[in-house]
Protein backbone atom coordinates (compact mmCIF):
# COMPACT_ATOMS: atom_id res chain seq x y z
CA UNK A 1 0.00 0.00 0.00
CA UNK A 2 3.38 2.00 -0.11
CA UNK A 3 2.76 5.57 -1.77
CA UNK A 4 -1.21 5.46 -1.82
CA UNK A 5 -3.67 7.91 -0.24
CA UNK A 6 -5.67 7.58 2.71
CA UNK A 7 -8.60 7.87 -0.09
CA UNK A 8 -7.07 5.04 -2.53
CA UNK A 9 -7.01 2.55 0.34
CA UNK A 10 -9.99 3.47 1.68
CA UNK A 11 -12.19 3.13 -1.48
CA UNK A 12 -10.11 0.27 -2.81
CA UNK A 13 -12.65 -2.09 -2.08
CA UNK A 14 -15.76 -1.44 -0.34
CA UNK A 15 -18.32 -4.08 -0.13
CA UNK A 16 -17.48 -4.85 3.31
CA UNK A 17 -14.76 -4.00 5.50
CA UNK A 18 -13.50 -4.91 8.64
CA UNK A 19 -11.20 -3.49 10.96
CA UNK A 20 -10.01 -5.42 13.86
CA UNK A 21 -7.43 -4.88 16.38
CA UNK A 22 -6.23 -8.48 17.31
CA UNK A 23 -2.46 -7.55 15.99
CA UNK A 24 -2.04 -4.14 17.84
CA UNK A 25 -0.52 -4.88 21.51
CA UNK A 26 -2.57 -4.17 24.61
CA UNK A 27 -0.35 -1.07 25.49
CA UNK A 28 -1.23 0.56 22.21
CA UNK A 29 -0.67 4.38 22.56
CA UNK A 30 -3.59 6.86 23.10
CA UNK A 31 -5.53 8.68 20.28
CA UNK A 32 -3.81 11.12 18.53
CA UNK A 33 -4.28 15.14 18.91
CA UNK A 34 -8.04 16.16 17.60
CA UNK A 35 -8.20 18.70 14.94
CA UNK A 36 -8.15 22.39 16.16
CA UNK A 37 -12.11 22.29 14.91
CA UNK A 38 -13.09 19.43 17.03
CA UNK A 39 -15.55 19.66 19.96
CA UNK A 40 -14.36 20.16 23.45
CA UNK A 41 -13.46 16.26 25.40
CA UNK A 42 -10.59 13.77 24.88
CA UNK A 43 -10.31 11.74 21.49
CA UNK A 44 -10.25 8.32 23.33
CA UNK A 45 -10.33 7.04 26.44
CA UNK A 46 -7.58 5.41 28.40
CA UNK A 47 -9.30 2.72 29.12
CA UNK A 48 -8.92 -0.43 26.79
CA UNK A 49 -12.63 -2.02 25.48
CA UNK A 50 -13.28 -4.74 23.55
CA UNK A 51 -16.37 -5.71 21.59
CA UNK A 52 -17.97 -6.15 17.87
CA UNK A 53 -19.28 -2.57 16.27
CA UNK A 54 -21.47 -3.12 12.94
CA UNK A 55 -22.30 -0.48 10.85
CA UNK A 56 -23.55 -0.04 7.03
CA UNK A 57 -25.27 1.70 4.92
CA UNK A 58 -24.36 4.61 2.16
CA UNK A 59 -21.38 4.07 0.24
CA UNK A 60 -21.10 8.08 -0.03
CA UNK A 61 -20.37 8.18 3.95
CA UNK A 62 -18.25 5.18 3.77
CA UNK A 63 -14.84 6.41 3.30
CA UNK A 64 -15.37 8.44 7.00
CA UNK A 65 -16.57 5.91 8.44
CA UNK A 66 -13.63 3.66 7.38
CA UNK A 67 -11.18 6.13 8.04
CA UNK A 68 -12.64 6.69 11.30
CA UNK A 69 -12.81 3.03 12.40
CA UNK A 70 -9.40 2.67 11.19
CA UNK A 71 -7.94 5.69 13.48
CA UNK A 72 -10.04 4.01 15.96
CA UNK A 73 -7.37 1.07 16.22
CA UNK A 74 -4.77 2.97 17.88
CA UNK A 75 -6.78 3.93 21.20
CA UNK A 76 -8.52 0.55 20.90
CA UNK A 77 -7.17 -2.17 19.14
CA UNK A 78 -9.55 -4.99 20.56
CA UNK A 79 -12.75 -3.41 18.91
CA UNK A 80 -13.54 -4.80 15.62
CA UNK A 81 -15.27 -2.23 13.54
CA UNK A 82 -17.34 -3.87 10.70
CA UNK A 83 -18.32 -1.45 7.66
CA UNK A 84 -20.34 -2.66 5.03
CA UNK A 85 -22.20 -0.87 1.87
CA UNK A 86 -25.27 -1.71 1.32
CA UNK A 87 -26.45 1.75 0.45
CA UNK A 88 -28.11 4.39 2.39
CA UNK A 89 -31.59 2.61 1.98
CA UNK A 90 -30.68 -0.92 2.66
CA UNK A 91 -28.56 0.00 5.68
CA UNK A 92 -31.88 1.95 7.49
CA UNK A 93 -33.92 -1.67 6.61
CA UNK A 94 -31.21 -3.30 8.91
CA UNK A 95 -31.31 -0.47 11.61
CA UNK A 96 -34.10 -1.00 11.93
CA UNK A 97 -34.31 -4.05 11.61
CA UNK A 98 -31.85 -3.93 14.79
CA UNK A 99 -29.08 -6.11 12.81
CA UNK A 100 -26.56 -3.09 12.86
CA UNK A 101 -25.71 -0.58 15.92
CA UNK A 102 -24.64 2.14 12.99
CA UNK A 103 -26.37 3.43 10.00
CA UNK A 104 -24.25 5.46 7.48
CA UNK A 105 -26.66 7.27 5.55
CA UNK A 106 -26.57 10.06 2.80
CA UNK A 107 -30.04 11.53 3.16
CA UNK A 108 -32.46 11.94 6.65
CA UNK A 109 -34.38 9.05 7.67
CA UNK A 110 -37.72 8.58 5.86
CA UNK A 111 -40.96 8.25 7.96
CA UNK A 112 -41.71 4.70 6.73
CA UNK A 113 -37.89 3.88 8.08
CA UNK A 114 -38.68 5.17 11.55
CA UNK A 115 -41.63 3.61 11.97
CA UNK A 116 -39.86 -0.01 11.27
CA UNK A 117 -37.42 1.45 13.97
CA UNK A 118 -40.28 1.77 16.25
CA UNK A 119 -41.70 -1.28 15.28
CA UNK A 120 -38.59 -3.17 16.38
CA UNK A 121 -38.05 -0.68 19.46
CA UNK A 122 -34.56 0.39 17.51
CA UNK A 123 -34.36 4.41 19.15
CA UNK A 124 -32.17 6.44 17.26
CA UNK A 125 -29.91 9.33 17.63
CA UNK A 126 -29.26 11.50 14.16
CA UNK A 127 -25.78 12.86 13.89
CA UNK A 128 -24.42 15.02 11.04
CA UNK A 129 -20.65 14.26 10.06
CA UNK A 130 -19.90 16.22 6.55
CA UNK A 131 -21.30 18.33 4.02
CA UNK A 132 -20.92 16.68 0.83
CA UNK A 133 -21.28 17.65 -3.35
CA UNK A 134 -22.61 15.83 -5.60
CA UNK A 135 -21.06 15.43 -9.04
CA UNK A 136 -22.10 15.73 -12.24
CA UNK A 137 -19.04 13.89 -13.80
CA UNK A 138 -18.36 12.75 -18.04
CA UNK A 139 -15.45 10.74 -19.15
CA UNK A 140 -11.91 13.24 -20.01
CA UNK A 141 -12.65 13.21 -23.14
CA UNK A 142 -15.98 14.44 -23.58
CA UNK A 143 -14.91 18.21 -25.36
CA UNK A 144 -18.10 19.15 -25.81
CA UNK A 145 -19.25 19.81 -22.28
CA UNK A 146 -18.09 22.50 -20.27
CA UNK A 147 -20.84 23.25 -18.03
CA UNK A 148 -24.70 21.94 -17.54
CA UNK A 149 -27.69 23.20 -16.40
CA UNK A 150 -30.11 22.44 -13.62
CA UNK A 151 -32.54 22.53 -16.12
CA UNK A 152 -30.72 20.42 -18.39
CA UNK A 153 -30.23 17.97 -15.68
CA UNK A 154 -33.73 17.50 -15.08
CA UNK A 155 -34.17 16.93 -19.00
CA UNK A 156 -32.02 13.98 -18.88
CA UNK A 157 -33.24 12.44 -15.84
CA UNK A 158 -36.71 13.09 -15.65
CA UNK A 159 -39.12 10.10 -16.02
CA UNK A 160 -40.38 11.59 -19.26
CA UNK A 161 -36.88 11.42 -20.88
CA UNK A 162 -36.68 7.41 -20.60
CA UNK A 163 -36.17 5.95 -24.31
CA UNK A 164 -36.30 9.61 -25.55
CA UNK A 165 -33.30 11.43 -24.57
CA UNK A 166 -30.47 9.46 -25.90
CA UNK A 167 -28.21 10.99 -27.21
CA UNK A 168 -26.09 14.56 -26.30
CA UNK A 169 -27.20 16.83 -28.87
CA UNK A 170 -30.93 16.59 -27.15
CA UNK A 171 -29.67 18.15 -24.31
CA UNK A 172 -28.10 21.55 -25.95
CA UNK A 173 -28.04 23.14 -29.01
CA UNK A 174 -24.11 22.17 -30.38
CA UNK A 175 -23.72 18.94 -28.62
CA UNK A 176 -23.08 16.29 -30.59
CA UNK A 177 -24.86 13.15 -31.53
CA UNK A 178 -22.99 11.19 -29.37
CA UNK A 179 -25.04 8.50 -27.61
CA UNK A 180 -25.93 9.44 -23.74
CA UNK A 181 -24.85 6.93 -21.65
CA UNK A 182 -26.06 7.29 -17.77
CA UNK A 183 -24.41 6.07 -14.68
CA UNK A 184 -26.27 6.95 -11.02
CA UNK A 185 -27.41 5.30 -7.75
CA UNK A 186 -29.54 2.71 -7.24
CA UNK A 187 -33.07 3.00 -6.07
CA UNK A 188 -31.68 2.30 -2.15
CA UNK A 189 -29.43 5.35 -2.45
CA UNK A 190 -29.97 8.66 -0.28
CA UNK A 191 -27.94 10.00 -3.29
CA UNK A 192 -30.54 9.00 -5.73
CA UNK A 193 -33.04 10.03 -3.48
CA UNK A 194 -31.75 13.55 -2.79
CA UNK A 195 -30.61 14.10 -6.15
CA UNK A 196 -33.90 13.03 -7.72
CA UNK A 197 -35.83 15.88 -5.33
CA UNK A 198 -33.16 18.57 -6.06
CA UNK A 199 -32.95 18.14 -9.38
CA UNK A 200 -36.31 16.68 -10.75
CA UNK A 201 -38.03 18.11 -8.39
CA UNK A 202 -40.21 14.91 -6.75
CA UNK A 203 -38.18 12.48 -4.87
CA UNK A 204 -37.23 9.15 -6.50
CA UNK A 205 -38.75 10.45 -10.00
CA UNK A 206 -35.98 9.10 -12.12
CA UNK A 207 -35.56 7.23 -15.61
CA UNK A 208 -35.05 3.68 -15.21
CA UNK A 209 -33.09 3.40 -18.56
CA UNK A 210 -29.37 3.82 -16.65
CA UNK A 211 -26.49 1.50 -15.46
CA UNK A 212 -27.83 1.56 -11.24
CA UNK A 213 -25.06 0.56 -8.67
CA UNK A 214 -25.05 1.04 -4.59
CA UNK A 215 -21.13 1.11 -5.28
CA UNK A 216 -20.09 4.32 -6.36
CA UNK A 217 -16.82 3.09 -7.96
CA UNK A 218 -18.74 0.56 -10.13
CA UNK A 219 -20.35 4.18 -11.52
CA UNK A 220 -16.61 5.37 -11.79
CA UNK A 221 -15.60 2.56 -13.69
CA UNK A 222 -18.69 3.15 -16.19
CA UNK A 223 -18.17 6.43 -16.87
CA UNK A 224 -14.27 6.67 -17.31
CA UNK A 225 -14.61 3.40 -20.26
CA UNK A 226 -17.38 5.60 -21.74
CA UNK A 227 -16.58 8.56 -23.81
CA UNK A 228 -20.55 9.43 -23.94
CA UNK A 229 -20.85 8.65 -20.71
CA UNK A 230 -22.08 10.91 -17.58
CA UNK A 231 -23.08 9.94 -13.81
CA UNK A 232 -23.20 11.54 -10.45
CA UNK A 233 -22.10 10.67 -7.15
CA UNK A 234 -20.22 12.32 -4.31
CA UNK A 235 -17.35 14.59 -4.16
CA UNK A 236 -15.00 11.85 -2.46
CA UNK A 237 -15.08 9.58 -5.32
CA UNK A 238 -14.36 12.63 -8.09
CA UNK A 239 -11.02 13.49 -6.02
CA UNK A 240 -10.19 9.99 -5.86
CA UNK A 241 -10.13 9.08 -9.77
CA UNK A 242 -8.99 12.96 -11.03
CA UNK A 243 -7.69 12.22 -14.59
CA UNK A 244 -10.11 9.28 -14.92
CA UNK A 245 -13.22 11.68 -14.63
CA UNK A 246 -14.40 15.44 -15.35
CA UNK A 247 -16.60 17.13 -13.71
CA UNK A 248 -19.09 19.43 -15.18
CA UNK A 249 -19.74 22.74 -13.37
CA UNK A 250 -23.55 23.32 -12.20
CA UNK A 251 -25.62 26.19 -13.38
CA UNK A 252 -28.72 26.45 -11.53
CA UNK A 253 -29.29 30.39 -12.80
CA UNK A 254 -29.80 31.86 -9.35
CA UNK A 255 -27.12 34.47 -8.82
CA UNK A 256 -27.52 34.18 -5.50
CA UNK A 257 -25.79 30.66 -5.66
CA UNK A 258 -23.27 32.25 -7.24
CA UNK A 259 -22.45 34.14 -10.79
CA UNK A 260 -23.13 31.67 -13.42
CA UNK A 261 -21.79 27.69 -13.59
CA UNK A 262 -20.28 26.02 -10.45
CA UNK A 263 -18.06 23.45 -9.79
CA UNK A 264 -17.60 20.97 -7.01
CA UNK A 265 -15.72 22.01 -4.56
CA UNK A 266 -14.76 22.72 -0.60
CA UNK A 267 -14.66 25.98 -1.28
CA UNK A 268 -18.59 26.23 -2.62
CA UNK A 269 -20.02 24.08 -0.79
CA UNK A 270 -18.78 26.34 2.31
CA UNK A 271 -19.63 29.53 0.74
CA UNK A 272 -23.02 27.97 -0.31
CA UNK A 273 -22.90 28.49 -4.06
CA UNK A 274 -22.84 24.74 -5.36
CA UNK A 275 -26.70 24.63 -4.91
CA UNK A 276 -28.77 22.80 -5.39
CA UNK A 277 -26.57 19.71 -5.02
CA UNK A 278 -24.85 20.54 -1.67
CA UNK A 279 -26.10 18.34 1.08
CA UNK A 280 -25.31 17.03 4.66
CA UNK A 281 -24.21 13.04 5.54
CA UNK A 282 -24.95 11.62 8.84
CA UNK A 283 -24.25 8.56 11.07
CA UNK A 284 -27.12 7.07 12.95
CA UNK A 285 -26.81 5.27 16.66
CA UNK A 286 -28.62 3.01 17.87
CA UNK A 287 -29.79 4.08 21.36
CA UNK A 288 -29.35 0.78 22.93
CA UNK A 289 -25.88 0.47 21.11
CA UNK A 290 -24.87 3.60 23.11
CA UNK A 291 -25.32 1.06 26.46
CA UNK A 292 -21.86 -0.30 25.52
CA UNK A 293 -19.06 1.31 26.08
CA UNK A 294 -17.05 0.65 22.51
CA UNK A 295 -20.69 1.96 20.76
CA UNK A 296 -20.04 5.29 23.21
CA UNK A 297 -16.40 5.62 23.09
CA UNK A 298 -16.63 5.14 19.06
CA UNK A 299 -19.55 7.63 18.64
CA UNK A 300 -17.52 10.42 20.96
CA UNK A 301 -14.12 9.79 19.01
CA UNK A 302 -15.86 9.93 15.45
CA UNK A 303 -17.14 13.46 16.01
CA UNK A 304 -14.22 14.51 17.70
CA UNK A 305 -11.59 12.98 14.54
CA UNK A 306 -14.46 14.03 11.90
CA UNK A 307 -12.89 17.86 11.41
CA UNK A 308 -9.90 16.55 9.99
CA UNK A 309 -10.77 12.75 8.46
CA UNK A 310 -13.43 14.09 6.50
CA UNK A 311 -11.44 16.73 4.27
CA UNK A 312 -8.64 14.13 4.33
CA UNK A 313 -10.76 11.63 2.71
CA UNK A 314 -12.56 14.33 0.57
CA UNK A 315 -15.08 16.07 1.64
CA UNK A 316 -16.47 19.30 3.61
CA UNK A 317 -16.67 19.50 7.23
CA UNK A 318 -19.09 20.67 9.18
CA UNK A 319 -18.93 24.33 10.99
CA UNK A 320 -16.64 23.81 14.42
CA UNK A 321 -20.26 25.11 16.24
CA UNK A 322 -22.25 21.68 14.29
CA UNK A 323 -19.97 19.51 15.62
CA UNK A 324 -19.99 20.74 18.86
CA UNK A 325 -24.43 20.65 18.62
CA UNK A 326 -23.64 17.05 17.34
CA UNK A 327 -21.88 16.05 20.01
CA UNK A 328 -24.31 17.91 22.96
CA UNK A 329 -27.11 15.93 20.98
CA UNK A 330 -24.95 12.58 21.17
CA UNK A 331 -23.99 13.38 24.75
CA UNK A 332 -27.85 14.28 25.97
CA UNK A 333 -29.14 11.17 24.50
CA UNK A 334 -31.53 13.07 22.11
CA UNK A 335 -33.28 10.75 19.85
CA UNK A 336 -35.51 11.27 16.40
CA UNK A 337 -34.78 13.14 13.52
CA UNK A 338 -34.79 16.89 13.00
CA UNK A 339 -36.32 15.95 9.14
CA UNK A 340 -39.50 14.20 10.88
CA UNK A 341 -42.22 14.63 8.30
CA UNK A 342 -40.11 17.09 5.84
CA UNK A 343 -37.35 15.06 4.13
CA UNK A 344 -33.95 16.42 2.52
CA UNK A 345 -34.12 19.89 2.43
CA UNK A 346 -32.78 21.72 -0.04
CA UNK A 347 -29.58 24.37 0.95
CA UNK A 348 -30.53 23.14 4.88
CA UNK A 349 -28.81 25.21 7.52
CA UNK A 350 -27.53 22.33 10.01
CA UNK A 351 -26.71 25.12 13.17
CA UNK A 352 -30.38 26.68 12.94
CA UNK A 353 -32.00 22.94 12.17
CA UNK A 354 -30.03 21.56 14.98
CA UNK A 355 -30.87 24.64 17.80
CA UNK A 356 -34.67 24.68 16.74
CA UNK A 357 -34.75 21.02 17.42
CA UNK A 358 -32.80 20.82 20.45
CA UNK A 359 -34.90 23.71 21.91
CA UNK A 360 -38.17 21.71 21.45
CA UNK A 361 -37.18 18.41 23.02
């Protein structure tokens, strides 16, 4: 693994993961420093735990959690920390389900996935981790495309277009008639689901006439061998393959995102002008989990590490003031979801979202 990033090992292979701590010796050092951003409290405890962890769920939120649980070893190499990918949608179904004490998840929880929670008395505690982007990406050597349009977005994904826009020069004047190949999420993705509302405009309203994957690198793969080719998925996964993907800049003509087309980046997704597809990620714990003392100690270091593992493994952290509401709400034992009966929301404001609810339980 000599010479690779944190991101290239990471995202090497991610159907399912584990990370035990069986070769690390019992006198393993403490956690290292938290970022300058992280909440108040010690990264790690001093004393050693043991125990099984199982999480899954998105593929976007993946490469944090994996980076977390692999930090994790140091402070506590007798945990095993299994990650597995199963999508955003698929991982809620065993949350709530109560197979899994973690739920990695791209989008809020839907109504119908709480009430299976409640169902199987799984309570739930709803912690943002990132911001991410999503991106509109084409193979290198597309030449054609410089930029899109919210509005030509929809046109290619709508359910309308299915069988009917197939080829580029449908979508703008100029382009030509290159076949459109299309590479996105599967139906159990929050990234489908959140791209679907921001973009078409009704949740899961999608064509069906598209290569589907829960594994965002299987999307990668498609559209760097396919010079008609374009997909979206998260920002992580464009840093990772740069010269094997390019990304298109988003137009959504609102100057108040910004002046004209916008790429995905740290940078705009902080200053709030990659809108509409700028979104939160979040982890959710199983309150019961929390009873152990490896779910607890886990929970407390990933929010604590998060500042500086998630723009290591590519993408946006959170305000220094969100983490520290994140980890209050973690700490307090506040369970349900600030999205109850709304959904994604659109350019969502995590600090005011996060005090409003707070202030009402």
């Amino acid at each position: 693994m000599a010479g690779l990033s944190r991101r290239e090992i990471l995202t090497a292979g991610v159907a399912l993961l584990v990370v035990p701590g069986c070769n690390q010796p019992s006198d393993s050092p403490s956690s290292p420093n938290s970022s300058s951003n992280a909440p108040a409290g010690d990264a790690g405890s001093s004393a050693k735990l043991s125990g099984d962890i199982k999480i899954d769920g998105s593929s976007t939120v993946f490469p944090i959690t994996e980076a977390v649980a692999e930090e994790f070893r140091t402070p506590q190499p007798h945990v095993k920390v299994t990650v597995g990918v199963s999508g955003t949608g698929g991982g809620f179904k065993k949350f709530g389900a109560g197979e899994i004490d973690i739920s990695d998840a791209s989008r809020p929880i839907k109504d119908t996935e709480i009430e299976l929670a409640k169902k199987n008395g799984v309570e739930f505690i709803e912690l943002p981790v990132a911001y991410d982007a999503l991106s509109i990406v084409v193979h290198p050597e597309n030449d054609w495309a410089q930029d899109i349009t919210v509005a030509e977005l929809k046109k290619i994904w709508e359910p309308s277009a299915q069988g009917k826009v197939t080829k580029w020069s449908q979508v703008r004047a100029g382009w030509p008639e290159t076949p459109l190949k299309l590479y996105g999420p599967g139906t159990d993705s929050g990234t489908f689901d959140y791209f679907t509302s921001a973009i078409v405009g009704e949740e899961k309203a999608s064509r069906g006439d598209y290569t589907a994957s829960e594994d965002d690198n299987m999307l990668v793969q498609g559209v760097s061998r396919d010079k008609g080719g374009l997909g979206y998925f998260g920002l992580a996964y464009l840093l990772e393959n740069e010269g094997k993907l390019k990304a298109l800049p988003v137009n959504d003509e609102d100057s108040a995102n910004g002046d004209g087309p916008q790429a995905p980046t740290v940078e705009g997704v902080q200053a709030g002008t990659y809108q509409p597809l700028a979104r939160p990620i979040f982890i959710y714990v199983s309150k019961k989990a929390v009873e152990r003392p490896e779910i607890k100690e886990f929970v407390r270091f990933y929010l604590q590490k998060a500042p500086e593992l998630v723009k290591e493994v590519g993408y946006v952290p959170l305000q220094p003031d969100v983490y520290q509401l994140a980890l209050s709400r973690f700490d307090s034992g506040t369970t349900g979801s600030m999205f109850e009966k709304h959904g994604s929301q659109v350019g969502v404001k995590l600090d005011e979202l996060m005090k409003a609810s707070s202030e009402t339980k």
